[in-house]
Each structure stands twice: as structure tokens, then as C-alpha cells.
Protein backbone atom coordinates (compact mmCIF):
# COMPACT_ATOMS: atom_id res chain seq x y z
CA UNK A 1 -25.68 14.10 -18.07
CA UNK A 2 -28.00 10.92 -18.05
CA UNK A 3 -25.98 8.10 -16.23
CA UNK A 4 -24.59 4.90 -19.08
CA UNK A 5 -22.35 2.37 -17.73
CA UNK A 6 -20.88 2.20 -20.61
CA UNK A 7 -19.58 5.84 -21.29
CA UNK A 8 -15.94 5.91 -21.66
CA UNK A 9 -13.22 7.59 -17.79
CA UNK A 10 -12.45 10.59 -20.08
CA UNK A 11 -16.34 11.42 -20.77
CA UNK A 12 -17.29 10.26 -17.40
CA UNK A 13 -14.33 12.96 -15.96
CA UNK A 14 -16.08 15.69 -17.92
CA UNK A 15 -19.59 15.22 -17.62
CA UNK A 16 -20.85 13.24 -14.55
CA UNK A 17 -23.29 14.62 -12.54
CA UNK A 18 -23.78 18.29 -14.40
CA UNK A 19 -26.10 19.29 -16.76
CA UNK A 20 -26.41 23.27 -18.25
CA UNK A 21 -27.71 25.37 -16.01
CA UNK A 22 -31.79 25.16 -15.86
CA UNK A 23 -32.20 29.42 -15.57
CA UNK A 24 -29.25 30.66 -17.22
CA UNK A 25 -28.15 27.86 -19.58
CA UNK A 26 -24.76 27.91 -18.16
CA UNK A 27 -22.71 25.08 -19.44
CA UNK A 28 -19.93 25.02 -16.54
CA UNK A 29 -21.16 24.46 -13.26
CA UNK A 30 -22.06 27.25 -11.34
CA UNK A 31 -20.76 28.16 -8.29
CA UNK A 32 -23.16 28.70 -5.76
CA UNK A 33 -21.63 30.57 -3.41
CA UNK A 34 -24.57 31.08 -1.02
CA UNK A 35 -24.82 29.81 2.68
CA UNK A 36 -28.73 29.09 3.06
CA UNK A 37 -32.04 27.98 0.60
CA UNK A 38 -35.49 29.66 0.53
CA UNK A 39 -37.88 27.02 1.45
CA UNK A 40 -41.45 26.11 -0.80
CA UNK A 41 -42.97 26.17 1.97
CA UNK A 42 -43.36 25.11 5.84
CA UNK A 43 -44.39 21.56 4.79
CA UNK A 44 -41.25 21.29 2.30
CA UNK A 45 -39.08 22.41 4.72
CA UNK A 46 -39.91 19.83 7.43
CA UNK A 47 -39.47 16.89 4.87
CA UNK A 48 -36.09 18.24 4.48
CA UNK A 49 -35.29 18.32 8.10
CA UNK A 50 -36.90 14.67 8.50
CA UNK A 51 -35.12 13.42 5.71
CA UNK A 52 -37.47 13.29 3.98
CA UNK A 53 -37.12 14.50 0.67
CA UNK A 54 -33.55 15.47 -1.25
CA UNK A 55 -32.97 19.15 -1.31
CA UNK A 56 -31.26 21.89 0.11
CA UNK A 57 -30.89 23.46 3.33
CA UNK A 58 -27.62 25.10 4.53
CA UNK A 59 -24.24 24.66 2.43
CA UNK A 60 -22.82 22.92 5.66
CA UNK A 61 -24.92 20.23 4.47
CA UNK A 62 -25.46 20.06 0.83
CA UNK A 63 -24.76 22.77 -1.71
CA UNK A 64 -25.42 22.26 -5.73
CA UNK A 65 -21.70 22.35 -6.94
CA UNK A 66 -20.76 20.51 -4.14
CA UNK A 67 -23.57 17.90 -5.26
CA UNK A 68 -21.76 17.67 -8.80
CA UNK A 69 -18.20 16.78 -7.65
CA UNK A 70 -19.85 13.98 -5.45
CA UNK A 71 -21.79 12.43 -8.21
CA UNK A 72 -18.55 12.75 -10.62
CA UNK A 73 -16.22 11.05 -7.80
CA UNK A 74 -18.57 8.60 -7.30
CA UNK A 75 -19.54 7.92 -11.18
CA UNK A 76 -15.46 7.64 -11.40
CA UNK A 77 -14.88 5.23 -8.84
CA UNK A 78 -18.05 3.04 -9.63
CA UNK A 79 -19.70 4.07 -6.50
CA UNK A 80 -22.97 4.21 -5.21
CA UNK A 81 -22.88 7.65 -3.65
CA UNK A 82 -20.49 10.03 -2.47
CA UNK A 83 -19.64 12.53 0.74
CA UNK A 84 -17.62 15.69 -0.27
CA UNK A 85 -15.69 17.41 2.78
CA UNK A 86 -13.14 20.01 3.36
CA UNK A 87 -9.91 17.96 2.95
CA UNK A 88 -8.78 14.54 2.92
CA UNK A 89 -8.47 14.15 7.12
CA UNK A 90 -11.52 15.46 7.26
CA UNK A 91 -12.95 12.38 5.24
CA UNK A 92 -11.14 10.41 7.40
CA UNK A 93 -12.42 11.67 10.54
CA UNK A 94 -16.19 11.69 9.11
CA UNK A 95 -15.81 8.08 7.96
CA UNK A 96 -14.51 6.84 11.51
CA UNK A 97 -17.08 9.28 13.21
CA UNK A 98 -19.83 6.59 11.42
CA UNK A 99 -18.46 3.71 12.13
CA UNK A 100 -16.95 3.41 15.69
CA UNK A 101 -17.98 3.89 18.60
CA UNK A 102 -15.78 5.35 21.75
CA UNK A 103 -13.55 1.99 23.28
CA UNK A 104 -13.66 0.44 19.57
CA UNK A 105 -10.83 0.24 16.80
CA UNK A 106 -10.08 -0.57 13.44
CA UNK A 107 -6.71 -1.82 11.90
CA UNK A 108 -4.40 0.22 9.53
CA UNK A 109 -1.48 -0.30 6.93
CA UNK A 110 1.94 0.67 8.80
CA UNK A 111 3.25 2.00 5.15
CA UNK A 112 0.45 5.01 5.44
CA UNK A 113 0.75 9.28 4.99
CA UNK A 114 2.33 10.57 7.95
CA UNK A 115 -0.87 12.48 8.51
CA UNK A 116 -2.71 9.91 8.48
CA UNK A 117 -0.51 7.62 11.25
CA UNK A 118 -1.06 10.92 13.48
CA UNK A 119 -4.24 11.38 13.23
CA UNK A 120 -5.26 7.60 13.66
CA UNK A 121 -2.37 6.97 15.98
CA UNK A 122 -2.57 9.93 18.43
CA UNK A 123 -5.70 12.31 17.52
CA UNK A 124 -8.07 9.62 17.28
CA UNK A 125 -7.34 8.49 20.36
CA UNK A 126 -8.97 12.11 21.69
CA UNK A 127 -12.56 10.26 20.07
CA UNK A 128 -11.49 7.01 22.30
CA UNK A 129 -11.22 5.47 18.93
CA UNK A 130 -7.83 3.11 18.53
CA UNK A 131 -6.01 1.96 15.86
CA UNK A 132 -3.36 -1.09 15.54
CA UNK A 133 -1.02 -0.54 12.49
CA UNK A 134 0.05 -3.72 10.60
CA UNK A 135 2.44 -4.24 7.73
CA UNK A 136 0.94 -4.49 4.42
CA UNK A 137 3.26 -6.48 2.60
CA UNK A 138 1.88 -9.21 5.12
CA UNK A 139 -1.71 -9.67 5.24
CA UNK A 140 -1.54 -12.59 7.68
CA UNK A 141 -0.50 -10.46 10.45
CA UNK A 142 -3.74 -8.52 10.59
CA UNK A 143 -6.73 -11.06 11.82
CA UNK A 144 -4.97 -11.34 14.81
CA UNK A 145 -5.19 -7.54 15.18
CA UNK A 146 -8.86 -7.79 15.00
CA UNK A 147 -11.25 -8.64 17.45
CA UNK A 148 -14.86 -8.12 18.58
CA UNK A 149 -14.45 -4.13 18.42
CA UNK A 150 -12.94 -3.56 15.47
CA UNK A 151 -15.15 -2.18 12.93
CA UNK A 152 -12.46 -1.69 9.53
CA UNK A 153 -9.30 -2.49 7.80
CA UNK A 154 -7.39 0.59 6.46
CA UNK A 155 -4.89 0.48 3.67
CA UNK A 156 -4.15 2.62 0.87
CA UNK A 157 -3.90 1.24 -3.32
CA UNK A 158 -0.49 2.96 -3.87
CA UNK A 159 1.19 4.54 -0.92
CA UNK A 160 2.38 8.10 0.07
CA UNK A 161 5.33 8.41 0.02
CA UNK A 162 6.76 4.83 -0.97
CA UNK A 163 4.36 3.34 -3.55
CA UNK A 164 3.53 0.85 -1.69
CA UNK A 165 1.10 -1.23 -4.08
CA UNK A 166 -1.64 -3.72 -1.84
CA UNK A 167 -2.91 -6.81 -2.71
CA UNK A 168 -7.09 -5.50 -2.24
CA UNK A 169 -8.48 -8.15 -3.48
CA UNK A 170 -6.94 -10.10 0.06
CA UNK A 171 -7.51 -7.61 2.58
CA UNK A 172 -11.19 -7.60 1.18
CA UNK A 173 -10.81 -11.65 1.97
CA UNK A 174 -9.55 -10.79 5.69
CA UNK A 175 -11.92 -7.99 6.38
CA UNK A 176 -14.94 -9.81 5.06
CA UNK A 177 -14.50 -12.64 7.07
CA UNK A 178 -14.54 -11.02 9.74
CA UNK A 179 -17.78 -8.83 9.03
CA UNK A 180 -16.06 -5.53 8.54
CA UNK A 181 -15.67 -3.33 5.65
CA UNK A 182 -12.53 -2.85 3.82
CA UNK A 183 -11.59 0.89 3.46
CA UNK A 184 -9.33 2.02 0.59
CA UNK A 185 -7.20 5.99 0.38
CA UNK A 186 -7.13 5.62 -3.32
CA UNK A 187 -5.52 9.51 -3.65
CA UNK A 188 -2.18 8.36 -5.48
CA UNK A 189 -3.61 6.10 -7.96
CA UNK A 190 -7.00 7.75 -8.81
CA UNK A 191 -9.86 6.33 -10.33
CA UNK A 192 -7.98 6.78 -13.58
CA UNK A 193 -5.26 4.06 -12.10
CA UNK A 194 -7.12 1.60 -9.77
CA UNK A 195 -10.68 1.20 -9.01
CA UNK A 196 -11.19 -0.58 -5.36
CA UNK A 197 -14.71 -1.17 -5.94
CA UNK A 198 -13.60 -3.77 -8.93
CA UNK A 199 -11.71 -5.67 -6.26
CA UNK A 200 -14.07 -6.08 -4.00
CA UNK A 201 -13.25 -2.79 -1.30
CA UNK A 202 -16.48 -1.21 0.42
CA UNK A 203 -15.76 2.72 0.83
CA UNK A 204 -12.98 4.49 -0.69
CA UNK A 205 -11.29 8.19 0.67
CA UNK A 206 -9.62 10.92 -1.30
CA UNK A 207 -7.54 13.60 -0.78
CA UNK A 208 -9.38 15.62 -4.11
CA UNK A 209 -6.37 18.13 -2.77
CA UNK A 210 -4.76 15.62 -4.61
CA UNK A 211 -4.51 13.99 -8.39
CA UNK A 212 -8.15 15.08 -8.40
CA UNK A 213 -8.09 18.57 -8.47
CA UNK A 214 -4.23 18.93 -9.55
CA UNK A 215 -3.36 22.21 -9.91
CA UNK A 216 -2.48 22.84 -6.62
CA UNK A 217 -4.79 25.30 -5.59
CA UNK A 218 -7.75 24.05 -3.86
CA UNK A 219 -8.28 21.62 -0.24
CA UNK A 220 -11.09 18.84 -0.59
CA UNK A 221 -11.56 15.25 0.32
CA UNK A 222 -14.54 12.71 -0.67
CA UNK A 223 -15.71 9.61 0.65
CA UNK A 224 -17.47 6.77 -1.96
CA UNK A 225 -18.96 3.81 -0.44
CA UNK A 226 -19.98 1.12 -3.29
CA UNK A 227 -23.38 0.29 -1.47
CA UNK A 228 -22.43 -3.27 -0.96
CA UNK A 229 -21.63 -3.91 2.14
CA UNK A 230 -24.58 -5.58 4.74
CA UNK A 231 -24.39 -2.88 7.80
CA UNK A 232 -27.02 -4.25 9.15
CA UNK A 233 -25.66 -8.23 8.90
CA UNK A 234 -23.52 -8.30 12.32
CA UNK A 235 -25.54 -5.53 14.70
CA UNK A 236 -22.09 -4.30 15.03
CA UNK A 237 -22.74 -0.55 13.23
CA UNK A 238 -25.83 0.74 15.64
CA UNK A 239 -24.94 4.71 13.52
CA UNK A 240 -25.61 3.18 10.46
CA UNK A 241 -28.32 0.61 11.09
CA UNK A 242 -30.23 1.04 14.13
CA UNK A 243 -32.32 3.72 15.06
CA UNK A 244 -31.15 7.32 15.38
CA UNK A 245 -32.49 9.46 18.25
CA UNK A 246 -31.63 12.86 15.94
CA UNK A 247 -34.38 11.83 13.65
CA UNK A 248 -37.13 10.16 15.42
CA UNK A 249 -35.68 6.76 14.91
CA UNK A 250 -34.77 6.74 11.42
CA UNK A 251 -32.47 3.78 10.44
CA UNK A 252 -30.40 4.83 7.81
CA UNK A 253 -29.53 1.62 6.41
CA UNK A 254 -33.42 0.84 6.13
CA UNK A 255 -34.30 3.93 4.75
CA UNK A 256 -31.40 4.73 2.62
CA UNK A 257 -29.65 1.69 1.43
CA UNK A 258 -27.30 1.56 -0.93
CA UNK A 259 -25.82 4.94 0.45
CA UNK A 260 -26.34 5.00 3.96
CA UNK A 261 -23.03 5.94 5.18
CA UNK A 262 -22.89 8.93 2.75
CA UNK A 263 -26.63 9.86 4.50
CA UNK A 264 -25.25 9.69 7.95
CA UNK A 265 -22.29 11.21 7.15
CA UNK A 266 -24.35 14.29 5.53
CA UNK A 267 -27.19 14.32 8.40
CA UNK A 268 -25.18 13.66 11.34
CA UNK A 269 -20.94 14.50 10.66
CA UNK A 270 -21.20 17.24 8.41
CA UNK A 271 -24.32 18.27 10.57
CA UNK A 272 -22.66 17.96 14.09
CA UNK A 273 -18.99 18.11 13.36
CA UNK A 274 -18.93 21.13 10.24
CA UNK A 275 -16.24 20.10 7.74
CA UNK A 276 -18.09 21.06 4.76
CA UNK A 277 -16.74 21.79 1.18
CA UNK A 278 -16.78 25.48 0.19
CA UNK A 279 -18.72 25.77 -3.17
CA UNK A 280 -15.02 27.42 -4.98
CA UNK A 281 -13.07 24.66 -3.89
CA UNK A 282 -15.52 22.39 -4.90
CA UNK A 283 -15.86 24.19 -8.43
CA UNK A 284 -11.79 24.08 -8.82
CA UNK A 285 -12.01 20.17 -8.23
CA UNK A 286 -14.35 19.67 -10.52
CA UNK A 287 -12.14 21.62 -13.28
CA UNK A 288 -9.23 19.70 -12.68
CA UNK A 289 -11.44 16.25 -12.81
CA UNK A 290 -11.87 17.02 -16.47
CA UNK A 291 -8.22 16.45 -17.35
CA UNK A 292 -7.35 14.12 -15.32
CA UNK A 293 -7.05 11.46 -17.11
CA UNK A 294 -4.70 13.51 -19.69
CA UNK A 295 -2.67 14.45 -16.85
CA UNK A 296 -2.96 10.91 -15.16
CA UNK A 297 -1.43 9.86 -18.78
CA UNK A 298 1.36 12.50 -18.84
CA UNK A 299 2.36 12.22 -15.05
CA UNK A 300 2.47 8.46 -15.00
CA UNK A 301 4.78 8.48 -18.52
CA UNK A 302 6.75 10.72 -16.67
CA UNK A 303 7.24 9.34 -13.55
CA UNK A 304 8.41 5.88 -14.95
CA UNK A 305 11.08 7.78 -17.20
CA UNK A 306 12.34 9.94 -14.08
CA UNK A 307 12.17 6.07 -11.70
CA UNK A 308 14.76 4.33 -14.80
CA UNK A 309 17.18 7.82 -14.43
CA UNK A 310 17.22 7.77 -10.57
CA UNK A 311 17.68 3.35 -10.86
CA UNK A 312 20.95 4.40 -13.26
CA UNK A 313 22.06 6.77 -11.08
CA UNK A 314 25.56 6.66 -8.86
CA UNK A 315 24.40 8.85 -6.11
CA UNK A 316 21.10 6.38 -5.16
CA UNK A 317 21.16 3.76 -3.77
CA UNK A 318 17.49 2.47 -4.16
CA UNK A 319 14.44 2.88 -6.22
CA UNK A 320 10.91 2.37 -4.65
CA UNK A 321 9.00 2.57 -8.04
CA UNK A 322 6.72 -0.53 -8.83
CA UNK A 323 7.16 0.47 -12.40
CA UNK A 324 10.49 -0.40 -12.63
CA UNK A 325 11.20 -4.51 -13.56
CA UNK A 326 12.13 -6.89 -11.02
CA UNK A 327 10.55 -4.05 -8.72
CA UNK A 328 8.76 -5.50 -5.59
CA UNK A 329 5.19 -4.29 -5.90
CA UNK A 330 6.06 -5.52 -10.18
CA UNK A 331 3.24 -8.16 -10.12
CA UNK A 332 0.31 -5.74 -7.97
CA UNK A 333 1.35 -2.95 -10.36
CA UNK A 334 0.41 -5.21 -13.41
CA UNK A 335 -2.86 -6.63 -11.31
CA UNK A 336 -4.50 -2.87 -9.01
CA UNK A 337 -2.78 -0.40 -11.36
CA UNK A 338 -2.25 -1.62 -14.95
CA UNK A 339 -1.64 1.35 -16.87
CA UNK A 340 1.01 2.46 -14.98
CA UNK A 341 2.49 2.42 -11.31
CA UNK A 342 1.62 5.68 -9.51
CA UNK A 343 3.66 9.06 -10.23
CA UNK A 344 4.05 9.16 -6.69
CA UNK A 345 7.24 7.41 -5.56
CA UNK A 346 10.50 7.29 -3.30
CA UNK A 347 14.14 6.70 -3.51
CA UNK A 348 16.85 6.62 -0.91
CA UNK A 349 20.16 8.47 -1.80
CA UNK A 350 23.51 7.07 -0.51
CA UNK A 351 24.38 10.03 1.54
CA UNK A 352 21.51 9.76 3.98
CA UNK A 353 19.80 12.45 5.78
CA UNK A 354 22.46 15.45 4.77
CA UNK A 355 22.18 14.06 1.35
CA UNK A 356 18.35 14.12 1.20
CA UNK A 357 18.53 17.67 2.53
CA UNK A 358 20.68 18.94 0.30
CA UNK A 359 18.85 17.73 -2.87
CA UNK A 360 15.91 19.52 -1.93
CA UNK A 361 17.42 22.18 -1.69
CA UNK A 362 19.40 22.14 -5.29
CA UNK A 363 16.40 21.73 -7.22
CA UNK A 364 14.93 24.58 -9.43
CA UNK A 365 12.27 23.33 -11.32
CA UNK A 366 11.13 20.83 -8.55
CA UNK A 367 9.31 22.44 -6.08
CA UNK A 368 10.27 21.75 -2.26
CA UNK A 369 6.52 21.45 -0.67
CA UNK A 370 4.45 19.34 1.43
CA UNK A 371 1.80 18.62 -1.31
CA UNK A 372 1.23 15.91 -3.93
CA UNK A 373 -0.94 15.37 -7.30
CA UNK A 374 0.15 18.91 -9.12
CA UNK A 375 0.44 19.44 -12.39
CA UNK A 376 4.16 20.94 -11.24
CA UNK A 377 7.07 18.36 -10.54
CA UNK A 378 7.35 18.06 -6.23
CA UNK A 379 9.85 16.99 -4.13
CA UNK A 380 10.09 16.88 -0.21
CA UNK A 381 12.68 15.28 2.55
CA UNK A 382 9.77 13.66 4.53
CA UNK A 383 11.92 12.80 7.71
CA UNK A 384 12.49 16.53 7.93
CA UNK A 385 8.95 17.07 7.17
CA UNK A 386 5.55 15.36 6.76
CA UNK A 387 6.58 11.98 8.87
CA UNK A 388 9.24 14.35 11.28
CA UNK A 389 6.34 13.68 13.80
CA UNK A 390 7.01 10.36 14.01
CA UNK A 391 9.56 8.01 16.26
CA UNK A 392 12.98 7.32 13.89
CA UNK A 393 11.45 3.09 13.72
CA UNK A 394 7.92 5.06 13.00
CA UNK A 395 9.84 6.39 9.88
CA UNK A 396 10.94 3.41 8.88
CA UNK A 397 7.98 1.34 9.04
CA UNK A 398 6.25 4.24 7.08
CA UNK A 399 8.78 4.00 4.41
CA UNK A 400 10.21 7.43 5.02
CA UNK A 401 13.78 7.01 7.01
CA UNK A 402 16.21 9.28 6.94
CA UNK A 403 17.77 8.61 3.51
CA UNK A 404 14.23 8.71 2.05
CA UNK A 405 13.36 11.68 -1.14
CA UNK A 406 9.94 11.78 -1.91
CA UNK A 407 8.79 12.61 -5.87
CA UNK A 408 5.68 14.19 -7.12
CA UNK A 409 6.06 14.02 -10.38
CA UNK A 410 4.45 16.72 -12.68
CA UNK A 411 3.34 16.76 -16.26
CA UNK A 412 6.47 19.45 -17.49
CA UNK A 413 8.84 18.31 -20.59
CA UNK A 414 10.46 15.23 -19.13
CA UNK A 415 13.75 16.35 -20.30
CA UNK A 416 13.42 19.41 -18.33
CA UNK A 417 12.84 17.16 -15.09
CA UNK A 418 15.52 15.19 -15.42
CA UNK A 419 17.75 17.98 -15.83
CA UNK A 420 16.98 20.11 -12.67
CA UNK A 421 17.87 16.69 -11.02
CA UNK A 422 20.49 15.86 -12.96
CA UNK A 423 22.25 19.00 -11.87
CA UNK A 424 21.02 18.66 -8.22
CA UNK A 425 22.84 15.55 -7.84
CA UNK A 426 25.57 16.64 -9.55
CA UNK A 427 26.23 19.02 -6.46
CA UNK A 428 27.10 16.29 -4.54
């Protein structure tokens, strides 16, 4: 597909980055399931180790299936370039791997994925990387979480699990004047729902286990920088732009630009620390880019129907579901995600803890799993489960205490949803 600006999300989600098959004239991407590429010969193959030249070498680096998701991701999101790896975490960790160095930090949004408070709280920690988590629903408190060694802001557009919706366009303010890039987890919203580049944001992570892929059935994460940002500006990113000892001195911000974090991230982390993006996962993604913005549609219609039951309903107490009016996040909905709050949301029932427990265990067409994104209605207790790592204030400040349910919700006959809930509650 030749590249237009002005080609339509739906043709963008089906086309991006693939053309028919040169040899075969397949029209679906191919899957090319092979480990290792024959070289031209000697003199082609040393470009490609000196970066010289685009090609391929060894899957663990680049792989031609692979190479269409990461154009399509980054075509979506109105990126420059784009970093496929084996799961969302693992985008994380190859981000962070790029910009910090051991004794440095970066500061995070309290309201975050469990997963993602572990691994920056507690795992990171391993790289002698720190983070200091802040609450996002007060931007003010974060400059004085930043000092000379801090190297990013963190947040997320819409949160898992609360839907927490965050003013961008100011933590771009904050992070930029303080010469740092603003990084946005943009898996519950999509590219289809908010596009962080618009406001201003300088890379972007996915979970493409996520709304991306949605069916469920495939593990993938991406990273999109916008090729904006001045590395080079502060001397404060010596990975990015200063000279690399791996390759004779190449600087990759010199030499690459626009998309020199996705460059170091391909020559150096998916190099040196392996988590590379099996061609079949990468082929499933793809597939379930090319509906999603029919599913986007159907699970965001959904979602705000299910949010207006649950608001009606004796048994809960609260809503967290930007959609709804008068809601909190109301006025960032309208603003970051404009055609419809995120599908993704929470509510707290009045029985607490027990209560949450037992109404994931009364649904039947909900499924009681640890996943988001799928085309099948989810629910999940996340106290008992994704955030049960965390300290009972931890919860809290993540949005996921003890009276806490956590939705998913899917793209089935809405009347069907509300009716395996409607007869969960019931149980009560």
C-alpha cells in the first residue's frame, strides 16, 4: 500500500504496510515462519550488520510479517516508526532499556495495570532503574518527582482497570519542560479512540495482546515513537544519541533520526535482551487490526449501555465509566477519546470483597480471566487477581480495592450481556 495521509482508520487498519506477495501474489500477508536469511553476498551482509542497509538477518531482529504489523501500528497511531515485541511488558522493558541508565528514574501514573506497578515498582529495580508513582488526576504533584535523572513521564490515555482518562496534552507541558519525553500505554483506547501523537506525547506502548489483536488468542506488544522529540537537545540520552561502542560509534540519533529509538531498540534490545515477535502471533495481530475499528464501534456502544445498567443498579454502589454524565473523567472523555469512553471500565459493588467474588463467579456468558480487548465479554475481581500483588493502599491508589469488578466488555448482543449480569446480581 503506498502511504496517503489522507486515507480514511478503517482503510489504514486493513492495508498499511502490506502489499501482495512479490513471488506468489498472495494477497494476505504471509507468514514467514523462518528463523534466518540467505545473504547476496559477503559485502551485503556486512552492511546489514553495520547498519547499514535495511534488510534481514535473524527473526530475533526483523522478520517480514513482523515488519507489516509495525508499519500498520505505526501508520495507525501517526507514528514515525514502530518496534514490535513479544508482549506488552516486554515493550516496556525495551523502551526503559533505551532510555535509562542504572541509578536513573522516570515518573509513573499511580492509577496504572497492576503489571505494570510490579514491574516498574519492584522488577525494574533488578536494572537499578527507579520509578516514583504520582497521581494522575493531579499533574502538579509530578515536577517535584523529577529531577536531574529522570529521563520520562509514564501515564496511560484510559486506564486498566478504572478508566482513568489523562489530561496528555498537560503531562506533555510538564515533561517537556523538563527535557524528557512523555510516554503514553494507549492499549484501552486504541488508535481507533485516542491518538497521543495529536496531543503532543513522544512514544506510545501497546499491549497488541490487547484491542489490537482481539480475539484473544495471540501475545504481542509495540512501541511507536512520533520522531519528534530532540534526543540529542539535553546530552541526557548517551543510548540514543552518543556514540555506540556495538557499532563502531554509530549515533543513532545522527544516523537514524526520526526513528532512532525504534533502531536502538531493534539493534541493541531485541539484539541483546531477545523478546522478539514470533511471525504467527504477529500474523494473528495483524488479522484482528483489520476489524478493529468495527469492533472498537461495537465494544464501545456496548460498554456505555452495560455502564447506564450497572449506574441503575441496587446492588452497586459506584460507576467508574467516563461515559456516563456528570462522570469524572466526562470533560477528557469528550477532549482524548471523543467517540466514546473506553470499553474497559470498573464498578464497586456494595457488598465488598465477598460480593466481588461472588459475581465472578455467577456469570455465564462473561468470562472470569485475566485478559482484556476480546471480542468475548470479560470480567475479573482484580484484588483477588491481577493487583493481589500489591499492598491493600497499593490497591487503592491503583483503583482496584477490594469492592472493585473489572469489565471487558465484548462485542456479543448487548441484551445477552446484560442478562448474564442481570442474573448474577440477582444471586445476591
Amino acid at each position: 500500500m503506498t502511504q496517503k495521509s489522507d486515507y480514511g482508520f478503517e482503510t489504514i487498519a486493513v492495508h498499511a504496510g502490506a502489499s501482495p506477495d512479490p513471488v506468489t501474489g498472495a494477497r494476505a500477508t504471509p507468514i514467514y515462519q523462518t528463523s534466518s536469511y540467505v545473504f547476496e553476498d559477503v559485502d551485503q551482509a556486512a552492511s546489514l550488520f553495520n547498519l547499514q542497509t535495511f534488510g534481514n538477518i535473524y527473526t530475533r531482529l526483523t522478520n517480514p510479517t513482523v515488519s507489516v504489523l509495525e508499519e500498520r501500528v505505526a501508520t495507525l497511531e501517526g507514528g514515525a516508526a514502530a518496534l514490535a515485541v513479544a508482549s506488552g511488558h516486554a515493550a516496556q522493558m525495551v523502551l526503559m532499556f533505551a532510555l535509562l541508565e542504572p541509578g536513573e528514574n522516570f515518573v509513573a501514573s499511580s492509577k496504572l495495570y497492576g503489571g505494570s506497578i510490579t514491574q516498574f515498582g519492584t522488577t525494574f529495580q533488578k536494572m537499578g532503574w527507579h520509578c516514583t508513582f504520582c497521581d494522575p488526576d493531579d499533574p502538579d504533584s509530578f515536577p517535584a518527582a523529577i529531577d536531574e535523572k529522570t529521563k520520562a513521564i509514564f501515564i496511560e490515555s484510559s486506564s486498566n482497570p478504572g478508566g482513568v482518562i489523562t489530561d496528555i496534552e498537560r503531562f506533555v507541558e510538564i515533561a517537556h519542560a523538563h527535557g524528557i519525553p512523555l510516554i503514553v500505554d494507549n492499549t484501552c483506547a486504541s488508535p481507533w479512540g485516542c491518538r497521543p501523537f495529536d496531543w503532543g506525547a513522544d512514544l506510545v506502548v501497546h499491549s497488541a495482546t490487547k484491542y489490537l489483536g482481539g480475539h484473544g488468542n495471540s501475545v504481542g506488544g509495540v512501541i511507536v515513537e512520533s520522531g519528534d522529540f530532540d534526543w540529542a537537545a539535553s546530552g541526557r540520552f548517551p543510548s540514543i544519541a552518543a556514540p555506540c561502542p556495538a557499532y563502531h560509534g554509530l549515533n543513532f540519533y545522527e544516523t537514524f533520526g526520526r526513528f532512532a529509538v525504534t533502531a536502538y531498540g531493534r539493534a541493541v534490545g531485541l539484539r541483546d535482551l531477545g523478546p522478539a515477535l514470533s511471525p504467527f502471533n504477529a500474523f494473528l495481530i495483524l488479522t484482528g487490526i483489520e476489524t478493529l475499528p468495527l469492533r472498537m464501534e461495537r465494544h464501545t456502544a456496548n460498554a456505555q449501555q452495560v455502564a447506564e445498567y450497572l449506574a441503575d443498579h441496587d446492588q452497586v454502589d459506584w460507576v467508574s465509566f467516563a461515559g456516563l454524565p456528570g462522570a469524572k473523567y466526562e470533560t477528557l472523555q469528550k477532549k482524548y477519546l471523543p467517540k466514546g469512553a473506553a470499553p474497559l471500565f470498573t464498578f464497586g459493588l456494595k457488598g465488598g470483597y465477598d460480593a466481588g467474588v461472588k459475581l465472578v463467579e455467577s456469570v455465564n456468558l462473561f468470562s472470569h480471566l485475566a485478559n482484556i480487548g476480546e471480542t468475548r465479554s470479560l470480567i475479573l475481581h482484580p484484588a483477588s487477581t491481577t493487583h493481589r500483588q500489591l499492598t491493600g493502599d497499593q490497591q487503592i491508589a491503583a483503583g482496584a480495592g477490594p469492592d472493585v469488578v473489572r469489565l471487558s466488555i465484548g462485542i456479543e448482543t448487548i441484551d445477552d450481556i446484560i442478562a448474564d449480569l442481570d442474573q448474577a446480581l440477582a444471586q445476591f
